[in-house]
C-alpha atoms as a PDB file:
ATOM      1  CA  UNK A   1       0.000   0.000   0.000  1.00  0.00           C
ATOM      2  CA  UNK A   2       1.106   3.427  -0.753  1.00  0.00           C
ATOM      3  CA  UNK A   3       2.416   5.063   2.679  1.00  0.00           C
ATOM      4  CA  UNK A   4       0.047   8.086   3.294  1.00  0.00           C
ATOM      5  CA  UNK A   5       2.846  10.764   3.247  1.00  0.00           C
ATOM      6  CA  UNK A   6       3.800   9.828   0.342  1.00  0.00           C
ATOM      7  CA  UNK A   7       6.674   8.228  -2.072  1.00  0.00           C
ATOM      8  CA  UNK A   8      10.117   8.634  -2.766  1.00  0.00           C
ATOM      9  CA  UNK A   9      11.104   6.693  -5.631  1.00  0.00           C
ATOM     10  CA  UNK A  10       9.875   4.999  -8.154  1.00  0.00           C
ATOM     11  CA  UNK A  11      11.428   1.681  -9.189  1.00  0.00           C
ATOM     12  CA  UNK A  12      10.350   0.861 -13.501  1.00  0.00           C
ATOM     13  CA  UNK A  13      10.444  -1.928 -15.542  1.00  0.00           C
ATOM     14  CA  UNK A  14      11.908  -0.641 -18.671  1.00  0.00           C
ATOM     15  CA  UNK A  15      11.225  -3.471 -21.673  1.00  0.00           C
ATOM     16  CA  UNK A  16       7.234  -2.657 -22.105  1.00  0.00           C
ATOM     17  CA  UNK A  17       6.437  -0.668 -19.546  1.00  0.00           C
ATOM     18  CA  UNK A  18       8.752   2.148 -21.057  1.00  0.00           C
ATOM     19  CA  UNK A  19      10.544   0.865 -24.238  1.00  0.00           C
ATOM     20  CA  UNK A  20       7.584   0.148 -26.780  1.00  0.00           C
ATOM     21  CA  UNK A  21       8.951  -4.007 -27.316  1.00  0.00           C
ATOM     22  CA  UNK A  22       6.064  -4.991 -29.314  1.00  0.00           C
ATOM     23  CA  UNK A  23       6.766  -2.873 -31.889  1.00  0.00           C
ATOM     24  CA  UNK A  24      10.419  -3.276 -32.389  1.00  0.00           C
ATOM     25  CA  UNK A  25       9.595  -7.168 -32.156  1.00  0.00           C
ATOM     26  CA  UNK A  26       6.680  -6.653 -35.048  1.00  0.00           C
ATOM     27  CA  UNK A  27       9.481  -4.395 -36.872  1.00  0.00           C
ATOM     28  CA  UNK A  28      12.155  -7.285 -36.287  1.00  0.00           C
ATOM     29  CA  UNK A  29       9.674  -9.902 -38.037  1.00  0.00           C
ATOM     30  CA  UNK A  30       8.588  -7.512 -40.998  1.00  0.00           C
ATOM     31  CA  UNK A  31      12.479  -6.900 -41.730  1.00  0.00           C
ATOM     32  CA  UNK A  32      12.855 -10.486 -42.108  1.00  0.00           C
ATOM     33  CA  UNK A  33       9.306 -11.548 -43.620  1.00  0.00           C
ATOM     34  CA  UNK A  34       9.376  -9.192 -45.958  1.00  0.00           C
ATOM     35  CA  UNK A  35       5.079  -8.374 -45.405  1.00  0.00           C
ATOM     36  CA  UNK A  36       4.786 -12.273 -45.394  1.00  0.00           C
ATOM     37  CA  UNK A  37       4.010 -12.908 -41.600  1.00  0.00           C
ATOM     38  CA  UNK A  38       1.394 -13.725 -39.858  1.00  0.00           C
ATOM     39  CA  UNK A  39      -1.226 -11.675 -38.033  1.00  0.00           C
ATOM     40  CA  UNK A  40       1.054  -9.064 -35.492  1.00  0.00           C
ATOM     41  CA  UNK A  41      -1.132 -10.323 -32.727  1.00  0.00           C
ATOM     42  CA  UNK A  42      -0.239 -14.199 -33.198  1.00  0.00           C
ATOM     43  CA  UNK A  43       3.598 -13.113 -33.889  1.00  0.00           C
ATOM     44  CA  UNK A  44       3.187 -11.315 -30.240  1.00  0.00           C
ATOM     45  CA  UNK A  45       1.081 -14.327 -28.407  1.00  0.00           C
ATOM     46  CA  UNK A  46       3.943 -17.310 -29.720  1.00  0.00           C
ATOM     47  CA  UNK A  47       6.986 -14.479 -28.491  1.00  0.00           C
ATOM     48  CA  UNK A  48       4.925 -14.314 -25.372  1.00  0.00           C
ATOM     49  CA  UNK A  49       4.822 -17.994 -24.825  1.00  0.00           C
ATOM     50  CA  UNK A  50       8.340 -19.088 -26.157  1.00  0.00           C
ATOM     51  CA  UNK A  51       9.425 -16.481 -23.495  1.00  0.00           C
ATOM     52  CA  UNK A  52       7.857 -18.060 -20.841  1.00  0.00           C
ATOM     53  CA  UNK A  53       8.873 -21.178 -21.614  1.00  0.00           C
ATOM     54  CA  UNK A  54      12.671 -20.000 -21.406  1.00  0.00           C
ATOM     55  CA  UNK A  55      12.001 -18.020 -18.619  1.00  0.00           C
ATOM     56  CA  UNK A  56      11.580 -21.667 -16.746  1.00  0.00           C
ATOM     57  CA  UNK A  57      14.316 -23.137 -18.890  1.00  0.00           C
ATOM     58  CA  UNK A  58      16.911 -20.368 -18.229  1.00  0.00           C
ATOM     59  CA  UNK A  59      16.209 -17.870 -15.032  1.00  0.00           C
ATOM     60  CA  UNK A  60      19.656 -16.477 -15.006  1.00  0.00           C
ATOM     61  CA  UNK A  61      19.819 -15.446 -18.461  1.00  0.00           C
ATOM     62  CA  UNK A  62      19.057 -11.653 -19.429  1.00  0.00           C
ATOM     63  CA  UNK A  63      16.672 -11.311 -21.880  1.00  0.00           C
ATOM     64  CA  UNK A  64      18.906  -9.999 -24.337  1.00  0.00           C
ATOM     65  CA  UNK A  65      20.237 -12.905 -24.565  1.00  0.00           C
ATOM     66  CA  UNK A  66      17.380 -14.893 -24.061  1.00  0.00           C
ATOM     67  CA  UNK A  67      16.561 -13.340 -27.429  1.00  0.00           C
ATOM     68  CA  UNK A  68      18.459 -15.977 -29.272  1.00  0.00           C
ATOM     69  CA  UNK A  69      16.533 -19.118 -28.067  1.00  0.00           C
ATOM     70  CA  UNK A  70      13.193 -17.244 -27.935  1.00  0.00           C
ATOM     71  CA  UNK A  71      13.802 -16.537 -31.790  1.00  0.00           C
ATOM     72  CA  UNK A  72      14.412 -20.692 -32.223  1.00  0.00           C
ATOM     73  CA  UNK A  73      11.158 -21.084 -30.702  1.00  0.00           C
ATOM     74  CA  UNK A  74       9.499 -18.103 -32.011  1.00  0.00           C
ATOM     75  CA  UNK A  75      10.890 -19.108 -35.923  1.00  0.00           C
ATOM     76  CA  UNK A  76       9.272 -22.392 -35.713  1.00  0.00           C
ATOM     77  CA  UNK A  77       5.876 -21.443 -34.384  1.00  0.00           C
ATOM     78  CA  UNK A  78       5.551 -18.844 -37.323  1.00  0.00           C
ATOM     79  CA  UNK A  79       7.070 -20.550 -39.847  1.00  0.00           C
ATOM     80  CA  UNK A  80      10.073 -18.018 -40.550  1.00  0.00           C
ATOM     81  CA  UNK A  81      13.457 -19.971 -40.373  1.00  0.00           C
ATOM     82  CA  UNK A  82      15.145 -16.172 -41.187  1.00  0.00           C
ATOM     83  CA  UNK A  83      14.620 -14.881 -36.943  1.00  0.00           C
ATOM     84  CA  UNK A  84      17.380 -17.223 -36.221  1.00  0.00           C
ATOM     85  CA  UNK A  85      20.776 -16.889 -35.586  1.00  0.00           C
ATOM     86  CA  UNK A  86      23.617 -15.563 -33.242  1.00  0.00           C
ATOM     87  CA  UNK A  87      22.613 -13.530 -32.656  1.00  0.00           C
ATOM     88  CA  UNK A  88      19.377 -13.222 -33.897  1.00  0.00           C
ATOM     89  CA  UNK A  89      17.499 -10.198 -35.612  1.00  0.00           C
ATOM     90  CA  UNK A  90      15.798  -9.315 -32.351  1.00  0.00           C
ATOM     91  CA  UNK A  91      18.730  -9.653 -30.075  1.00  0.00           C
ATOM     92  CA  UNK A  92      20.738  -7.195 -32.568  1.00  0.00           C
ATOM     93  CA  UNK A  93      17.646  -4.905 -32.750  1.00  0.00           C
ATOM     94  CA  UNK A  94      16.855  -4.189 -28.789  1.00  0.00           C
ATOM     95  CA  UNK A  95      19.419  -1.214 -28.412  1.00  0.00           C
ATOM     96  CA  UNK A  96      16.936   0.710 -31.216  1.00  0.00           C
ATOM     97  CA  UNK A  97      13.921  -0.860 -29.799  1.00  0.00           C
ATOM     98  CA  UNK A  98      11.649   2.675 -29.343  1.00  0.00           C
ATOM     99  CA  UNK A  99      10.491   4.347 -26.373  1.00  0.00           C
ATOM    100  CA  UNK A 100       6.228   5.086 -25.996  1.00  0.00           C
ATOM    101  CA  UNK A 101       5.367   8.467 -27.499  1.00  0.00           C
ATOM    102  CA  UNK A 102       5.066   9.595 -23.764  1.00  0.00           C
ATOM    103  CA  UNK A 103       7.369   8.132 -22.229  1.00  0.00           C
ATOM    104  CA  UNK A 104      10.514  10.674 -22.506  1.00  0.00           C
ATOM    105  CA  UNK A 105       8.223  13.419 -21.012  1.00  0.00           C
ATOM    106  CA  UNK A 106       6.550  11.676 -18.625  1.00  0.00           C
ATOM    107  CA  UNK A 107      10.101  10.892 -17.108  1.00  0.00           C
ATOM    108  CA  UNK A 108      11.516  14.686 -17.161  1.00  0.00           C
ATOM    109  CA  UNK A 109       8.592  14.803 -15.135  1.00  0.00           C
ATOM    110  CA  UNK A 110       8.695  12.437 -12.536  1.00  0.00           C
ATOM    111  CA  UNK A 111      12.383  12.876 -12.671  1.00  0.00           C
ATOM    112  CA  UNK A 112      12.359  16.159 -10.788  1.00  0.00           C
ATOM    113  CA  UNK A 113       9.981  15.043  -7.828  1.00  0.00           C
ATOM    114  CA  UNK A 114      11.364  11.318  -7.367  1.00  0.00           C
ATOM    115  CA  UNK A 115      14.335   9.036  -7.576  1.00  0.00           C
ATOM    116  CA  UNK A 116      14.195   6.898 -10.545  1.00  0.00           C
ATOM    117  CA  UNK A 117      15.817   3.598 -10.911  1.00  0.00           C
ATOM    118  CA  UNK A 118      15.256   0.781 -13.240  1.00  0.00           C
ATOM    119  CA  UNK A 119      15.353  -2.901 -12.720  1.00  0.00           C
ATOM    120  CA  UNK A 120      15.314  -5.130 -15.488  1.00  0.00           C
ATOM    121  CA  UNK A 121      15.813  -7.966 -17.346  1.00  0.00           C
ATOM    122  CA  UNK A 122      18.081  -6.695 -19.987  1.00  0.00           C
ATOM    123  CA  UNK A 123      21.814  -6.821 -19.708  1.00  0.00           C
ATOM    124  CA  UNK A 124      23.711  -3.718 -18.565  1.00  0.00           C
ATOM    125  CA  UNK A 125      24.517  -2.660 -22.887  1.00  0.00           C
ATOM    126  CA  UNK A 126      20.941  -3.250 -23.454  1.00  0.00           C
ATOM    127  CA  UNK A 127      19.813  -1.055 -20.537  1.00  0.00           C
ATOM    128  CA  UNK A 128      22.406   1.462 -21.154  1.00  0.00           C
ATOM    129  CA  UNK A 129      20.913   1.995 -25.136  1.00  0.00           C
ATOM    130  CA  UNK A 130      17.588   1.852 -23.586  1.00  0.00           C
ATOM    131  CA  UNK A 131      18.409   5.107 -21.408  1.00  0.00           C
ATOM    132  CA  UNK A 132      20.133   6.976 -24.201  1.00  0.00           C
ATOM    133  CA  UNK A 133      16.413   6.060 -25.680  1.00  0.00           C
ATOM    134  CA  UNK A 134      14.370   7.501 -23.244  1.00  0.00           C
ATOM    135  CA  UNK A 135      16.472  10.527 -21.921  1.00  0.00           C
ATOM    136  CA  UNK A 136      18.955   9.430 -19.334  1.00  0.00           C
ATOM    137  CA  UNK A 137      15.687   9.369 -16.665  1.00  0.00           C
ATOM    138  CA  UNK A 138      17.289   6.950 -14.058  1.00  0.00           C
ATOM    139  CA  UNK A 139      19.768   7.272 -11.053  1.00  0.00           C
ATOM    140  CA  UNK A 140      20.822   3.529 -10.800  1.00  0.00           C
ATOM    141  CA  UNK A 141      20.003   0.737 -12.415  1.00  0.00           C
ATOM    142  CA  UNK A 142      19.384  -2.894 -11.838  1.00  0.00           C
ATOM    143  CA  UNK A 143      19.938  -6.102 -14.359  1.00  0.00           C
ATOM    144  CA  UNK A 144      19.992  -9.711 -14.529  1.00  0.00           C
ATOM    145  CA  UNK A 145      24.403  -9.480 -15.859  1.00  0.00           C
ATOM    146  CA  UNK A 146      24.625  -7.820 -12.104  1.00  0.00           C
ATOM    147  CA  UNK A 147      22.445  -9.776 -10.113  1.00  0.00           C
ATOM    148  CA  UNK A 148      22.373 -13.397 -12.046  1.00  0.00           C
ATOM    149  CA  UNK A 149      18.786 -14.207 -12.122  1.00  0.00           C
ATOM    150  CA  UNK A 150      15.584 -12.958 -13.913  1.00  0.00           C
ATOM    151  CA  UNK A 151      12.326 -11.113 -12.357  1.00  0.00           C
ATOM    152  CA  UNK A 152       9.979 -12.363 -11.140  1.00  0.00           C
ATOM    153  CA  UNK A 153      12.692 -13.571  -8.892  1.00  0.00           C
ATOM    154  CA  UNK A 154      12.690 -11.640  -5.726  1.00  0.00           C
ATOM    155  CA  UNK A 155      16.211 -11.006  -5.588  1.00  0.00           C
ATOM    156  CA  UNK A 156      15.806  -8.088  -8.358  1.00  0.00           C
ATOM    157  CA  UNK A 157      14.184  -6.346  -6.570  1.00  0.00           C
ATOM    158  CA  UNK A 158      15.407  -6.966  -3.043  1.00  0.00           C
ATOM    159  CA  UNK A 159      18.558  -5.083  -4.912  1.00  0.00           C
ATOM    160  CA  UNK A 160      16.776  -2.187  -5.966  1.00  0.00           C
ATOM    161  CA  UNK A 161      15.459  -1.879  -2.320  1.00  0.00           C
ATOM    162  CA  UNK A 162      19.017  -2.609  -0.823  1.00  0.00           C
ATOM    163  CA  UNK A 163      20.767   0.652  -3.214  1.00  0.00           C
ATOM    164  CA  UNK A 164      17.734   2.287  -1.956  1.00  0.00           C
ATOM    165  CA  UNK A 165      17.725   1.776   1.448  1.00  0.00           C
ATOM    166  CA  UNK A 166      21.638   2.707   1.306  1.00  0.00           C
ATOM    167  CA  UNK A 167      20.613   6.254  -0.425  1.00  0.00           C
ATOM    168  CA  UNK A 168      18.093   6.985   2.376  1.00  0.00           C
ATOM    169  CA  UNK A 169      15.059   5.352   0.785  1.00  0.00           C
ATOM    170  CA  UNK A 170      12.306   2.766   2.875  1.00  0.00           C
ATOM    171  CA  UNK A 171      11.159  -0.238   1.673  1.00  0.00           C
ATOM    172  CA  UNK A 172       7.240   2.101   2.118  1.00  0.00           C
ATOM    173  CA  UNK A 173       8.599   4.803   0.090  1.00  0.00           C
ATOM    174  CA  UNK A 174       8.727   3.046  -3.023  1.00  0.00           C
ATOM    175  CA  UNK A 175       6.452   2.735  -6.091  1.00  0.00           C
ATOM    176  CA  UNK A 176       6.817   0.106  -8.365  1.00  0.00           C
ATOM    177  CA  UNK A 177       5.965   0.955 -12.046  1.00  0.00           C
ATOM    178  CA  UNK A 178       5.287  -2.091 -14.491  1.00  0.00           C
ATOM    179  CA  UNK A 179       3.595  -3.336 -17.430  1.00  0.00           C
ATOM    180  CA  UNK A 180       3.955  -6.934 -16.403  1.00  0.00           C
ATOM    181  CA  UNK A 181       1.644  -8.717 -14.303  1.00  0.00           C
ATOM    182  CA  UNK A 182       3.894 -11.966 -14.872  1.00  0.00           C
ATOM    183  CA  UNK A 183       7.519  -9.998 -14.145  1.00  0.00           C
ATOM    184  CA  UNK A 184       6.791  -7.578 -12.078  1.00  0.00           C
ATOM    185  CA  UNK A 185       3.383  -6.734 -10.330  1.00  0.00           C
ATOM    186  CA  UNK A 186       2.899 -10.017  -8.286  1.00  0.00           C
ATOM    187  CA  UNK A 187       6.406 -10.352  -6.994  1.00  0.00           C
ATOM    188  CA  UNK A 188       6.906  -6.794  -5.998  1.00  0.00           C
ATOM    189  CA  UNK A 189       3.138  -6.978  -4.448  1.00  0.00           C
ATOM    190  CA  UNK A 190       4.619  -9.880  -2.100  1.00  0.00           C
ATOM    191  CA  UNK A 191       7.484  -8.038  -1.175  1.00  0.00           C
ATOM    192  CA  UNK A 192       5.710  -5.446   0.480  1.00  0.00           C
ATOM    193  CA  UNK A 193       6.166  -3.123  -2.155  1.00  0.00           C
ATOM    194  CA  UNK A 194       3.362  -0.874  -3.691  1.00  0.00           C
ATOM    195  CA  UNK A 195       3.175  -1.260  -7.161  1.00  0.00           C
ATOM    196  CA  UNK A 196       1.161   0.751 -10.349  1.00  0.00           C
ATOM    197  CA  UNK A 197       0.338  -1.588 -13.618  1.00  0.00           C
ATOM    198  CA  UNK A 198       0.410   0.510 -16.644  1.00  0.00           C
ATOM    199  CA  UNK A 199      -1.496  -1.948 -18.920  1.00  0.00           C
ATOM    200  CA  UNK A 200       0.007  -0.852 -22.298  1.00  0.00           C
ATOM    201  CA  UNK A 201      -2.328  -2.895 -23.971  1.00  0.00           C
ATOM    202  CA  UNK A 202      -5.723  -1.939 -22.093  1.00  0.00           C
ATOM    203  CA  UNK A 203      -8.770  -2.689 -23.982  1.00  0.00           C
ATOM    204  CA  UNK A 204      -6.611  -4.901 -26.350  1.00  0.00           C
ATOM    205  CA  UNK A 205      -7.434  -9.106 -25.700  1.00  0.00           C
ATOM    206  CA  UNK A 206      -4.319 -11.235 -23.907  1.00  0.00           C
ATOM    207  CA  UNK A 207      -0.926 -10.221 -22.900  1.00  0.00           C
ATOM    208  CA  UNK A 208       0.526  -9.786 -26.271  1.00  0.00           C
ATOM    209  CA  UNK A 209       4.341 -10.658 -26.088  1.00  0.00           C
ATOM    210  CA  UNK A 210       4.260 -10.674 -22.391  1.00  0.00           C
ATOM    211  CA  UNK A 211       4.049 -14.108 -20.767  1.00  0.00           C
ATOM    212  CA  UNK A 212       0.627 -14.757 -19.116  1.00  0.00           C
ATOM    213  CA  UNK A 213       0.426 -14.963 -15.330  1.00  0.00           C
ATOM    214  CA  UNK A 214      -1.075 -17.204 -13.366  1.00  0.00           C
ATOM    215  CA  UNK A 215      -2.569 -15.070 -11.314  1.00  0.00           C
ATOM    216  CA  UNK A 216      -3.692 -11.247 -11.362  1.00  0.00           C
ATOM    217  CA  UNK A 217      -2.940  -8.792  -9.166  1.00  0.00           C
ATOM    218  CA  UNK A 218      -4.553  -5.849  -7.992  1.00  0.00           C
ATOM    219  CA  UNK A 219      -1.894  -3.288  -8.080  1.00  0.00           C
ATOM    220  CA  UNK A 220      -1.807   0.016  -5.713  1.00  0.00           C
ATOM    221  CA  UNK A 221      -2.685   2.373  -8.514  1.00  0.00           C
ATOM    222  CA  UNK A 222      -4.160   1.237 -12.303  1.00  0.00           C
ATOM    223  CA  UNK A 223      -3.285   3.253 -15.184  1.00  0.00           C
ATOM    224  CA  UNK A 224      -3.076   3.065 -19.165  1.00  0.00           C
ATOM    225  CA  UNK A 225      -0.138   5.207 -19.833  1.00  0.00           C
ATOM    226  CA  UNK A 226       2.630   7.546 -18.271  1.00  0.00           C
ATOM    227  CA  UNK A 227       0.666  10.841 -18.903  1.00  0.00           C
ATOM    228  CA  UNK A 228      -2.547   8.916 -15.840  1.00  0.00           C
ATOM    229  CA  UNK A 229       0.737   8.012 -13.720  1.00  0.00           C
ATOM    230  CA  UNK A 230       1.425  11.707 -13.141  1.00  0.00           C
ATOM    231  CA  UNK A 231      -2.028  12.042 -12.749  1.00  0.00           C
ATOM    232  CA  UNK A 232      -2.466   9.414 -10.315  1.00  0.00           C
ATOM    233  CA  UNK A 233       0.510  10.648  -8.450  1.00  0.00           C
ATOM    234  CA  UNK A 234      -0.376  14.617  -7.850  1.00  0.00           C
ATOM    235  CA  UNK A 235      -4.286  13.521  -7.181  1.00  0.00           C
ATOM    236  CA  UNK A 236      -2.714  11.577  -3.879  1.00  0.00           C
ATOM    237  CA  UNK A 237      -0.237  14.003  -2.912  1.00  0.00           C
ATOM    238  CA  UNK A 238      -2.971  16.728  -3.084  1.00  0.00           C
ATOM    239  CA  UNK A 239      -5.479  14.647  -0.706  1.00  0.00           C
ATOM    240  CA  UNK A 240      -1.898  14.572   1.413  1.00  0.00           C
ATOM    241  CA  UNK A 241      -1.900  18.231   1.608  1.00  0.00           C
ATOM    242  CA  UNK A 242      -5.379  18.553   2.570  1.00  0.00           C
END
């Protein structure tokens, strides 16, 4: 729950809650299919599930280069031999992958009332393009290369809150921002830690190239894009200040 005088920092997920991966996966298909493919939706649902299946397979693995076997899996189910390789189209694409059109913004934003930090399941170069992408927003930054296993695995984020806690910052003083009920919401929910879900794909069927989780859960705050974070955020510090 979000402590009544308010937050800190925010802790994001970066690869689709901030860096747009659908379409620079949909863009990494079209460069090799050539307009052939299949429906974008059914490329998205088989990256989802070949991701989840590695995700099992290989836990320590960043998803860059996770990238590589998901494309195996990926080429099969859709019938286009060209995603492979080592590395594959994806994996070399992910540096250019782009940000959501409000994402840089909503950032500068947030970046001059709270602490930003990312944790993710990229490797440190991916992460590090990724930022160039979106602004240089964060203050630190958490990946799998630093802390050898993959969220949902507690031990991301028991990182995040360990830098944090070293900088000042309480466990109750942090947001966590994600698009991922399967990465992200659930295990930062049983940590203690509030969490927003920014459902990129609201009113959209499924969990596009996002694995599915078992479970939902209800997150602190609910929105549908950066621009309704900022909104959710100043609505609760003004009933604060009341």
């Amino acid at each position: 729950m979000i402590r009544a005088d308010g937050i800190r920092a925010l802790t994001f997920d970066v690869v689709g809650t901030l860096i747009d991966f659908e379409t620079g996966i949909l863009d990494g298909v079209r460069s090799v299919a050539g307009g052939q493919g299949p429906d974008d939706e059914a490329v998205l649902a088989a990256f989802g599930a070949a991701e989840g299946v590695q995700q099992e397979l290989t836990p320590e693995m960043p998803f860059t280069a996770m990238l590589d076997p998901i494309s195996v899996r990926l080429a099969a189910d859709i019938s286009l031999p060209g995603l492979t390789g080592s590395p594959s189209p994806l994996r070399r694409s992910i540096g250019s992958w782009p940000a959501f059109p409000d994402s840089v913004e909503a950032l500068k934003v947030l970046g001059e009332r709270y602490l930003l930090v990312a944790v993710t399941n990229a490797d440190r170069p991916a992460l590090d393009a990724m930022a160039a992408t979106l602004g240089e927003p964060f203050a630190d930054g958490v990946t799998v290369d630093q802390v050898g296993v993959n969220k949902p695995d507690r031990r991301m984020f028991e990182t995040a809150l360990e830098r944090l806690a070293a900088a000042g910052v309480a466990r109750d003083e942090v947001l966590h921002v994600a698009q991922s009920q399967y990465h992200d919401i659930g295990a930062a929910h049983r940590l203690g830690l509030a969490t927003c879900w920014v459902q990129r794909r609201r009113g959209r069927e499924g969990y596009g190239a996002t694995p599915a989780p078992t479970d939902v859960t209800t997150p602190d705050l609910h929105v549908g894009s950066m621009a309704e974070l900022i909104g959710a955020l100043r609505a609760r510090e003004h009933k604060v200040s009341l």
